[in-house]
Protein backbone atom coordinates (compact mmCIF):
# COMPACT_ATOMS: atom_id res chain seq x y z
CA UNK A 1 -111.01 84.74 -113.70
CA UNK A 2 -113.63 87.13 -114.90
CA UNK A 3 -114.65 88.53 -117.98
CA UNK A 4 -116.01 86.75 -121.21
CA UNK A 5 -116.44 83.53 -122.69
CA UNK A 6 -114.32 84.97 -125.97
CA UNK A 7 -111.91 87.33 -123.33
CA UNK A 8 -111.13 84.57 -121.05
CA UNK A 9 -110.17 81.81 -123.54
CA UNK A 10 -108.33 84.53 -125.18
CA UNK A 11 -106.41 85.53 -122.41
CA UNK A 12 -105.48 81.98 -121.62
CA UNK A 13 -103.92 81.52 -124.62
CA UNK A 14 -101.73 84.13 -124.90
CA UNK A 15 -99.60 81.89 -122.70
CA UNK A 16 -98.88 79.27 -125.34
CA UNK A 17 -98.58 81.66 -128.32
CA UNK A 18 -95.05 81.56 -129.76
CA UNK A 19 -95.73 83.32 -133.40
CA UNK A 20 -92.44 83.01 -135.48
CA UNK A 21 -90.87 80.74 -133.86
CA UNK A 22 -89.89 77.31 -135.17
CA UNK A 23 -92.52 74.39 -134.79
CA UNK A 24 -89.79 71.52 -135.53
CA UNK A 25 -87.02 73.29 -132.74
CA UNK A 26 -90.25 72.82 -130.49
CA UNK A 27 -90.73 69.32 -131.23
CA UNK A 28 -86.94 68.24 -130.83
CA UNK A 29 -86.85 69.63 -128.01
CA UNK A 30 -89.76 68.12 -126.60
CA UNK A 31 -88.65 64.93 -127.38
CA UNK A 32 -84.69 65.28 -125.95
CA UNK A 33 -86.78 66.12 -122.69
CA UNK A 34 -88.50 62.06 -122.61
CA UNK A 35 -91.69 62.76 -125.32
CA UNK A 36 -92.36 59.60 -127.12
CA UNK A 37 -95.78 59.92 -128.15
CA UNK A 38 -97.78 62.61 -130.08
CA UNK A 39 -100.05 63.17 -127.04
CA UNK A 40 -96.16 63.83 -124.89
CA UNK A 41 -95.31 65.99 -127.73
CA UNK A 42 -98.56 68.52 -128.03
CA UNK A 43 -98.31 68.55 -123.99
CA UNK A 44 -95.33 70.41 -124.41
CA UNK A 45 -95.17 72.90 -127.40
CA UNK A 46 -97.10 75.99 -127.47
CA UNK A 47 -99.03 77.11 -131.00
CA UNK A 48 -96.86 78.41 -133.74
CA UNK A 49 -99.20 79.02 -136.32
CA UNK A 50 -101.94 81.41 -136.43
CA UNK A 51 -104.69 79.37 -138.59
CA UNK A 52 -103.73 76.85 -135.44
CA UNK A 53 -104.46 79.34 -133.05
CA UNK A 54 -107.79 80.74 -134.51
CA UNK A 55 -108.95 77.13 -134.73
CA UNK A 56 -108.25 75.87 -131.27
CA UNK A 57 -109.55 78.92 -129.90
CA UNK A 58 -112.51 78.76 -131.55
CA UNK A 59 -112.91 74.98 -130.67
CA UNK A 60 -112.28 76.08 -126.62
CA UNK A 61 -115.02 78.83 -126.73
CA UNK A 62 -116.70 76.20 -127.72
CA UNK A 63 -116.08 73.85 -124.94
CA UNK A 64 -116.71 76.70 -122.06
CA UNK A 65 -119.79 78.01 -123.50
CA UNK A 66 -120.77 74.84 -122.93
CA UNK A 67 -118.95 74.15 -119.31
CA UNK A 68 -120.61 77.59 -118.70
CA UNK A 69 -124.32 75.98 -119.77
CA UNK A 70 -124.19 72.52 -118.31
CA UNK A 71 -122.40 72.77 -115.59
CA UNK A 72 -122.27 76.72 -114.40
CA UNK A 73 -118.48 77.04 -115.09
CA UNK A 74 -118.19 80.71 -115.31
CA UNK A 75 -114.42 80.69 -114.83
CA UNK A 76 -112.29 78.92 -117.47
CA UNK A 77 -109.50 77.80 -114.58
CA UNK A 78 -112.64 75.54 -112.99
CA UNK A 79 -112.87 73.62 -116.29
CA UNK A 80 -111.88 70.17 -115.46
CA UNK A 81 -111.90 66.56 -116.93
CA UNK A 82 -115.67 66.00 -116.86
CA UNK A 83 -116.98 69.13 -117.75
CA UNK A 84 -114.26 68.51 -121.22
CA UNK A 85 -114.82 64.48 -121.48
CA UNK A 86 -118.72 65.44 -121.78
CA UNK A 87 -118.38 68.31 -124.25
CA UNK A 88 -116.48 65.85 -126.36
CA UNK A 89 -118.71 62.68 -125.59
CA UNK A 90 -121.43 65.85 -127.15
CA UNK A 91 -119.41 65.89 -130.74
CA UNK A 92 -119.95 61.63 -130.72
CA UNK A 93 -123.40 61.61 -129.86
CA UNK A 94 -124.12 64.24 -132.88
CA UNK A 95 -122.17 61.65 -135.47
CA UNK A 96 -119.14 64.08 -136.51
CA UNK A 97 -116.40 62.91 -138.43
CA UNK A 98 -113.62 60.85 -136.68
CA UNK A 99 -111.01 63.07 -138.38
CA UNK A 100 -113.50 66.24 -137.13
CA UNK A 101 -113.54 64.84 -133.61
CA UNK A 102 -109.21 64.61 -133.77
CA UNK A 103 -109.38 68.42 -134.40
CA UNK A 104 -111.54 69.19 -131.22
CA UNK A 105 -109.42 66.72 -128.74
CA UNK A 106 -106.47 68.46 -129.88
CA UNK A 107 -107.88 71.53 -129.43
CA UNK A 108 -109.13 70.73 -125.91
CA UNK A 109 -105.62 69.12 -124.90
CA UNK A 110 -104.04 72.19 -125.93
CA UNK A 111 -106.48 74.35 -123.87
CA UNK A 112 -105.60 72.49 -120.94
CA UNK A 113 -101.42 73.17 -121.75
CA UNK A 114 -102.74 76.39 -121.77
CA UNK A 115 -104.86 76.45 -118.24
CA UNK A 116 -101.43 74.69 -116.96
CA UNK A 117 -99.02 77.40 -117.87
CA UNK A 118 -101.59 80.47 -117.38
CA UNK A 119 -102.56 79.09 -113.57
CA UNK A 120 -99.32 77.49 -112.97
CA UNK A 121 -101.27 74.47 -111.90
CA UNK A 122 -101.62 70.83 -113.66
CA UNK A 123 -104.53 70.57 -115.66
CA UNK A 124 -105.68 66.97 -117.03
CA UNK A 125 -108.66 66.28 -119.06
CA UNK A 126 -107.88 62.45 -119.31
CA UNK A 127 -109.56 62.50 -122.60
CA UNK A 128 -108.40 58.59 -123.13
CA UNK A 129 -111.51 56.77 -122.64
CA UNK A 130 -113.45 59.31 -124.83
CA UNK A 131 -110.55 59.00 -127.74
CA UNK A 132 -111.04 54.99 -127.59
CA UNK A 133 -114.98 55.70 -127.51
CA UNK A 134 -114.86 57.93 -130.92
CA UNK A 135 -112.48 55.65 -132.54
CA UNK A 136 -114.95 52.79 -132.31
CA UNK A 137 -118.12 54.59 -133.09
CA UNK A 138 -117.18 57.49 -135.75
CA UNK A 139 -117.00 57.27 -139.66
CA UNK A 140 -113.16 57.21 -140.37
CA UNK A 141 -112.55 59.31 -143.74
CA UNK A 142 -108.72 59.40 -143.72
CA UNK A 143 -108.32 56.40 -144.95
CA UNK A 144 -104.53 54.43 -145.11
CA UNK A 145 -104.25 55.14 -148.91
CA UNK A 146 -100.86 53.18 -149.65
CA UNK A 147 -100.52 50.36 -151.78
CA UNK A 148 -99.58 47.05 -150.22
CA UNK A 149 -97.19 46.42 -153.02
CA UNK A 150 -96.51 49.75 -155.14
CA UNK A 151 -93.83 47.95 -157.61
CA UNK A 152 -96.51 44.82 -158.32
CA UNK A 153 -98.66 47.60 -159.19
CA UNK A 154 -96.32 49.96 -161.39
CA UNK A 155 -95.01 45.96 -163.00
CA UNK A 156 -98.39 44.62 -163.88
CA UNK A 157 -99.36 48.00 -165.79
CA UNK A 158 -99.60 47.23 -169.13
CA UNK A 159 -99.21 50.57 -171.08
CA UNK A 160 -95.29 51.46 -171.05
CA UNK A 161 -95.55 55.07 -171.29
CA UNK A 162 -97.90 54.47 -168.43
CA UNK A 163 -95.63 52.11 -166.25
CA UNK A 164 -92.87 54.79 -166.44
CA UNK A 165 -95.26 57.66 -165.06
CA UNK A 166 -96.04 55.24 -162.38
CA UNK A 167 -92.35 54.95 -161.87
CA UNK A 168 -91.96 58.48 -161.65
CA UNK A 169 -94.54 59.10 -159.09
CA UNK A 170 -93.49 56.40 -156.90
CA UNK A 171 -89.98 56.87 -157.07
CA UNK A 172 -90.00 60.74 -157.18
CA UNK A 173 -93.40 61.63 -155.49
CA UNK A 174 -94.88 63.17 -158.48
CA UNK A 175 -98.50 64.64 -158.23
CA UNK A 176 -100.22 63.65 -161.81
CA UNK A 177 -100.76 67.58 -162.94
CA UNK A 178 -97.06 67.76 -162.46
CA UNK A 179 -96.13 64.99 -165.29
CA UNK A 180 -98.64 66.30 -167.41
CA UNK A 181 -97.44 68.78 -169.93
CA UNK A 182 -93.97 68.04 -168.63
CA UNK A 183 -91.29 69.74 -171.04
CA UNK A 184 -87.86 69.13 -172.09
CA UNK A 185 -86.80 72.65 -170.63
CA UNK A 186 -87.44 70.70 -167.33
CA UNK A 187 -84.56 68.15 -167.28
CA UNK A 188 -81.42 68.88 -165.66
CA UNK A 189 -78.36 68.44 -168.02
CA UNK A 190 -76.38 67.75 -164.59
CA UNK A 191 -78.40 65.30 -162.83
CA UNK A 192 -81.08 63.04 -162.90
CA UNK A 193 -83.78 65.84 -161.53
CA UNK A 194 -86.61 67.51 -162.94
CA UNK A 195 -88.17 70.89 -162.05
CA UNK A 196 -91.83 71.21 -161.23
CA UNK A 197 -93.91 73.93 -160.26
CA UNK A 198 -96.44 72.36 -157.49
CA UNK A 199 -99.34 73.72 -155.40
CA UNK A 200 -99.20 77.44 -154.19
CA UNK A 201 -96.94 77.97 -157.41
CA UNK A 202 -93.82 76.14 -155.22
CA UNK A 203 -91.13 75.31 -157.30
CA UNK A 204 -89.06 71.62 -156.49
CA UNK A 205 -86.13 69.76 -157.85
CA UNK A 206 -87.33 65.83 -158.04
CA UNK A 207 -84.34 63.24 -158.38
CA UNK A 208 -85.36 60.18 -160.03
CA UNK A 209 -83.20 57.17 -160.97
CA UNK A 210 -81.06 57.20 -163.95
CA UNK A 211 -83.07 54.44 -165.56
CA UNK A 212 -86.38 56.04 -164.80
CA UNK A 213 -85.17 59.59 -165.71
CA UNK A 214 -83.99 58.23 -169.14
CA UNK A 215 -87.69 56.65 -169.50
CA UNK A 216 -89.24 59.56 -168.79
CA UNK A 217 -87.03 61.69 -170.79
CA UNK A 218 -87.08 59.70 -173.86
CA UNK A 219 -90.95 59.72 -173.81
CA UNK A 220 -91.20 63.89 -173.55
CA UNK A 221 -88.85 64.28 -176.62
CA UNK A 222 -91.21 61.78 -178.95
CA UNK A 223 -93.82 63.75 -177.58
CA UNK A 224 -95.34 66.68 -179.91
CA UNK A 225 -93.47 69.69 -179.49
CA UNK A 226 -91.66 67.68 -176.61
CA UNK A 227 -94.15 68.03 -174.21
CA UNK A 228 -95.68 65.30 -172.41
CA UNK A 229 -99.74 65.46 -173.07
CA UNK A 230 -101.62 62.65 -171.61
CA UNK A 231 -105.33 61.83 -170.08
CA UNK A 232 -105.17 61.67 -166.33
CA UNK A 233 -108.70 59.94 -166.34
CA UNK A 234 -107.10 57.30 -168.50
CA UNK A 235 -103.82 56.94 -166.72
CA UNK A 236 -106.30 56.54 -163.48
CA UNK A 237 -107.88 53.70 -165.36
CA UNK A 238 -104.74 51.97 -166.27
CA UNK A 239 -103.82 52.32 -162.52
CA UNK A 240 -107.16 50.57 -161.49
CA UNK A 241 -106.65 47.77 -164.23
CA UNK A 242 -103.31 47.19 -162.64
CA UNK A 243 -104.07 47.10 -158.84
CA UNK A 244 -106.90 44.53 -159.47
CA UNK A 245 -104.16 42.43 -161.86
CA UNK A 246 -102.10 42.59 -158.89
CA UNK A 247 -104.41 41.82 -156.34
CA UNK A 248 -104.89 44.56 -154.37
CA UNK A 249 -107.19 47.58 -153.37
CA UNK A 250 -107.52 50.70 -155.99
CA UNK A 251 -106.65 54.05 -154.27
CA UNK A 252 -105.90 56.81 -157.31
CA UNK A 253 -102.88 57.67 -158.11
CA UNK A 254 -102.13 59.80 -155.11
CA UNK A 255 -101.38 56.40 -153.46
CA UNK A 256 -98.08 56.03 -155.04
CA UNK A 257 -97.09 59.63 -153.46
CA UNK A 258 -98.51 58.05 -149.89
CA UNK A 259 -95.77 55.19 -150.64
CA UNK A 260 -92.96 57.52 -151.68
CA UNK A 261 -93.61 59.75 -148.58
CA UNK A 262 -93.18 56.46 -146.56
CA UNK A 263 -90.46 54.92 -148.49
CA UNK A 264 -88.07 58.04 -148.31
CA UNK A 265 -89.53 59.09 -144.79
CA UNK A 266 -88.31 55.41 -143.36
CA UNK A 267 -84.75 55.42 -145.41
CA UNK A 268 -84.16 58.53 -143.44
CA UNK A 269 -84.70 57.21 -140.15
CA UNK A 270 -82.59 54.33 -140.98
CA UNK A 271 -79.65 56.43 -142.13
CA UNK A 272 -80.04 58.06 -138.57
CA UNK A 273 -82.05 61.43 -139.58
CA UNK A 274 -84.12 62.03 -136.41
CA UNK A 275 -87.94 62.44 -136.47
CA UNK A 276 -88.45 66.23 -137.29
CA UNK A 277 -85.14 65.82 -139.92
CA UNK A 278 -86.93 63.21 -141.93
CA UNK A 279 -90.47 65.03 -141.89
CA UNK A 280 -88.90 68.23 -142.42
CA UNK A 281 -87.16 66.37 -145.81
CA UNK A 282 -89.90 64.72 -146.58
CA UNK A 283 -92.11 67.90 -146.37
CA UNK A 284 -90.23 69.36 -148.95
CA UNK A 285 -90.07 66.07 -151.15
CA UNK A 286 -93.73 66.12 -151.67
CA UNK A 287 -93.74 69.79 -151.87
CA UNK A 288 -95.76 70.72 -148.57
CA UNK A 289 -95.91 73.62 -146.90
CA UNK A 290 -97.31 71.98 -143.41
CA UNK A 291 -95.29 68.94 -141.85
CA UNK A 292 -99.26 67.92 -140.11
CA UNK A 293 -99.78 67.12 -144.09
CA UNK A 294 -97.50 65.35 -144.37
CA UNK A 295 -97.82 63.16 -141.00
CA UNK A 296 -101.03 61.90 -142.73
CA UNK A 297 -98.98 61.03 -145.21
CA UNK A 298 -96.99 58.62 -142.89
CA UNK A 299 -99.28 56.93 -140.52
């Protein structure tokens, strides 16, 4: 192939764009066909979002221009596993991020879908070895943030109104901003749910028990002008009082949402929800607009 760096990575990917069409229909698929893993999985769906697309284009510019310097690959259908392992064994040496290496082996797996189904031809980078090589050297920043035992830690806090907004959050998936100010016109007067207005102005329904929704309730209406005003830097304290009473590791109050996400996500797959079903639900649980979110969430 001729032409530029930018032209010929650009032209390569036009065979794995699929703009407005569904991501999770992808995935299913993918995995009816004998995909188990997540490496399977991206080895068989194309890019279906355009933030995607301008990253992992970006990222494989990145990896010919330097093919092109190191190793005189002018034509972006010579790349091949060495000229790839090296450019990424390049991101280790310079001490990236773990998480930032993830993003450029996913973009250089997906440039080599796209080499496969542009040249008709199997590519494979075999990126394995250099995976195992950044996952023992680089900083990990995406920590697990769960609690080991999320009820221990909502039992052993010591402040009742506090307790119950633990509740909530574990039980419902709460963020703290959303509890704070709460109001009566919120409750449901036919069911245990409460309307909140999340990130990006997205509006959910959040079902809690009737027990905790009673809690919660009761609290808001002895609340001045039945609204719920509390100090989040406080509440956070209480938290961190309770996790070392209960003998494990602090991680904010966004842990309890990391243990809803996983609670709900694995009651799903019990009932018999597949994979993509119970992200998809959970997605909207948390009040996501990305399902990769809310992977993180899970692992």
């Amino acid at each position: 192939m001729r032409g530029s760096v930018v032209n010929q990575v650009q032209t390569v990917f036009k065979s794995i764009i699929s703009f407005g069409e569904s991501k999770h229909q992808a995935k299913e698929q993918a995995r009816s066909l004998g995909a188990k893993t997540w490496h399977d999985i991206g080895k068989n769906i194309n890019i279906y979002s355009y933030n995607t697309a301008d990253s992992y284009r970006q990222i494989a510019i990145e990896a010919f221009k330097y093919a092109k310097e190191n190793f005189n690959v002018k034509d972006i259908t010579k790349i091949e596993a060495q000229h790839i392992n090296s450019f990424l064994e390049s991101k280790i040496e310079s001490n990236v991020k773990y998480s930032t290496f993830q993003k450029y082996a996913a973009a250089c797996e997906k440039l080599e879908v796209a080499l496969s189904k542009y040249t008709k031809q199997n590519y494979d980078f075999n990126l394995k070895d250099t995976r195992e090589l950044a996952q023992k050297i680089l900083e990990r920043t995406d920590a697990h943030r769960a609690y080991s035992d999320p009820q221990k830690l909502v039992d052993a806090i010591q402040n009742k109104t506090y307790r119950v907004l633990a509740e909530a959050q574990l039980t419902g998936g709460f963020r703290v901003y959303e509890l704070n100010y709460l109001k009566m016109s919120q409750f449901s007067d036919n069911s245990h749910s409460i309307t909140v207005q999340g990130k990006g102005g997205k509006v959910r329904e959040i079902e809690l028990s009737e027990k905790t929704y009673n809690e919660l309730k009761a609290i808001v209406e002895k609340s001045d002008n039945q609204k719920l005003v509390f100090s989040a830097d406080s509440y956070r304290n209480e938290l961190k009082k309770a996790a070392e009473r209960s003998n494990q590791a602090y991680t904010g109050s966004h842990g309890l949402r990391w243990n809803f996400a996983q609670n709900l996500f694995k009651e799903l797959q019990e009932s018999g929800k597949t994979y993509e079903q119970s992200l998809f639900i959970v997605s909207h649980a948390l009040g996501h607009n990305r399902s990769d979110i809310t992977e993180h969430y899970l692992r």
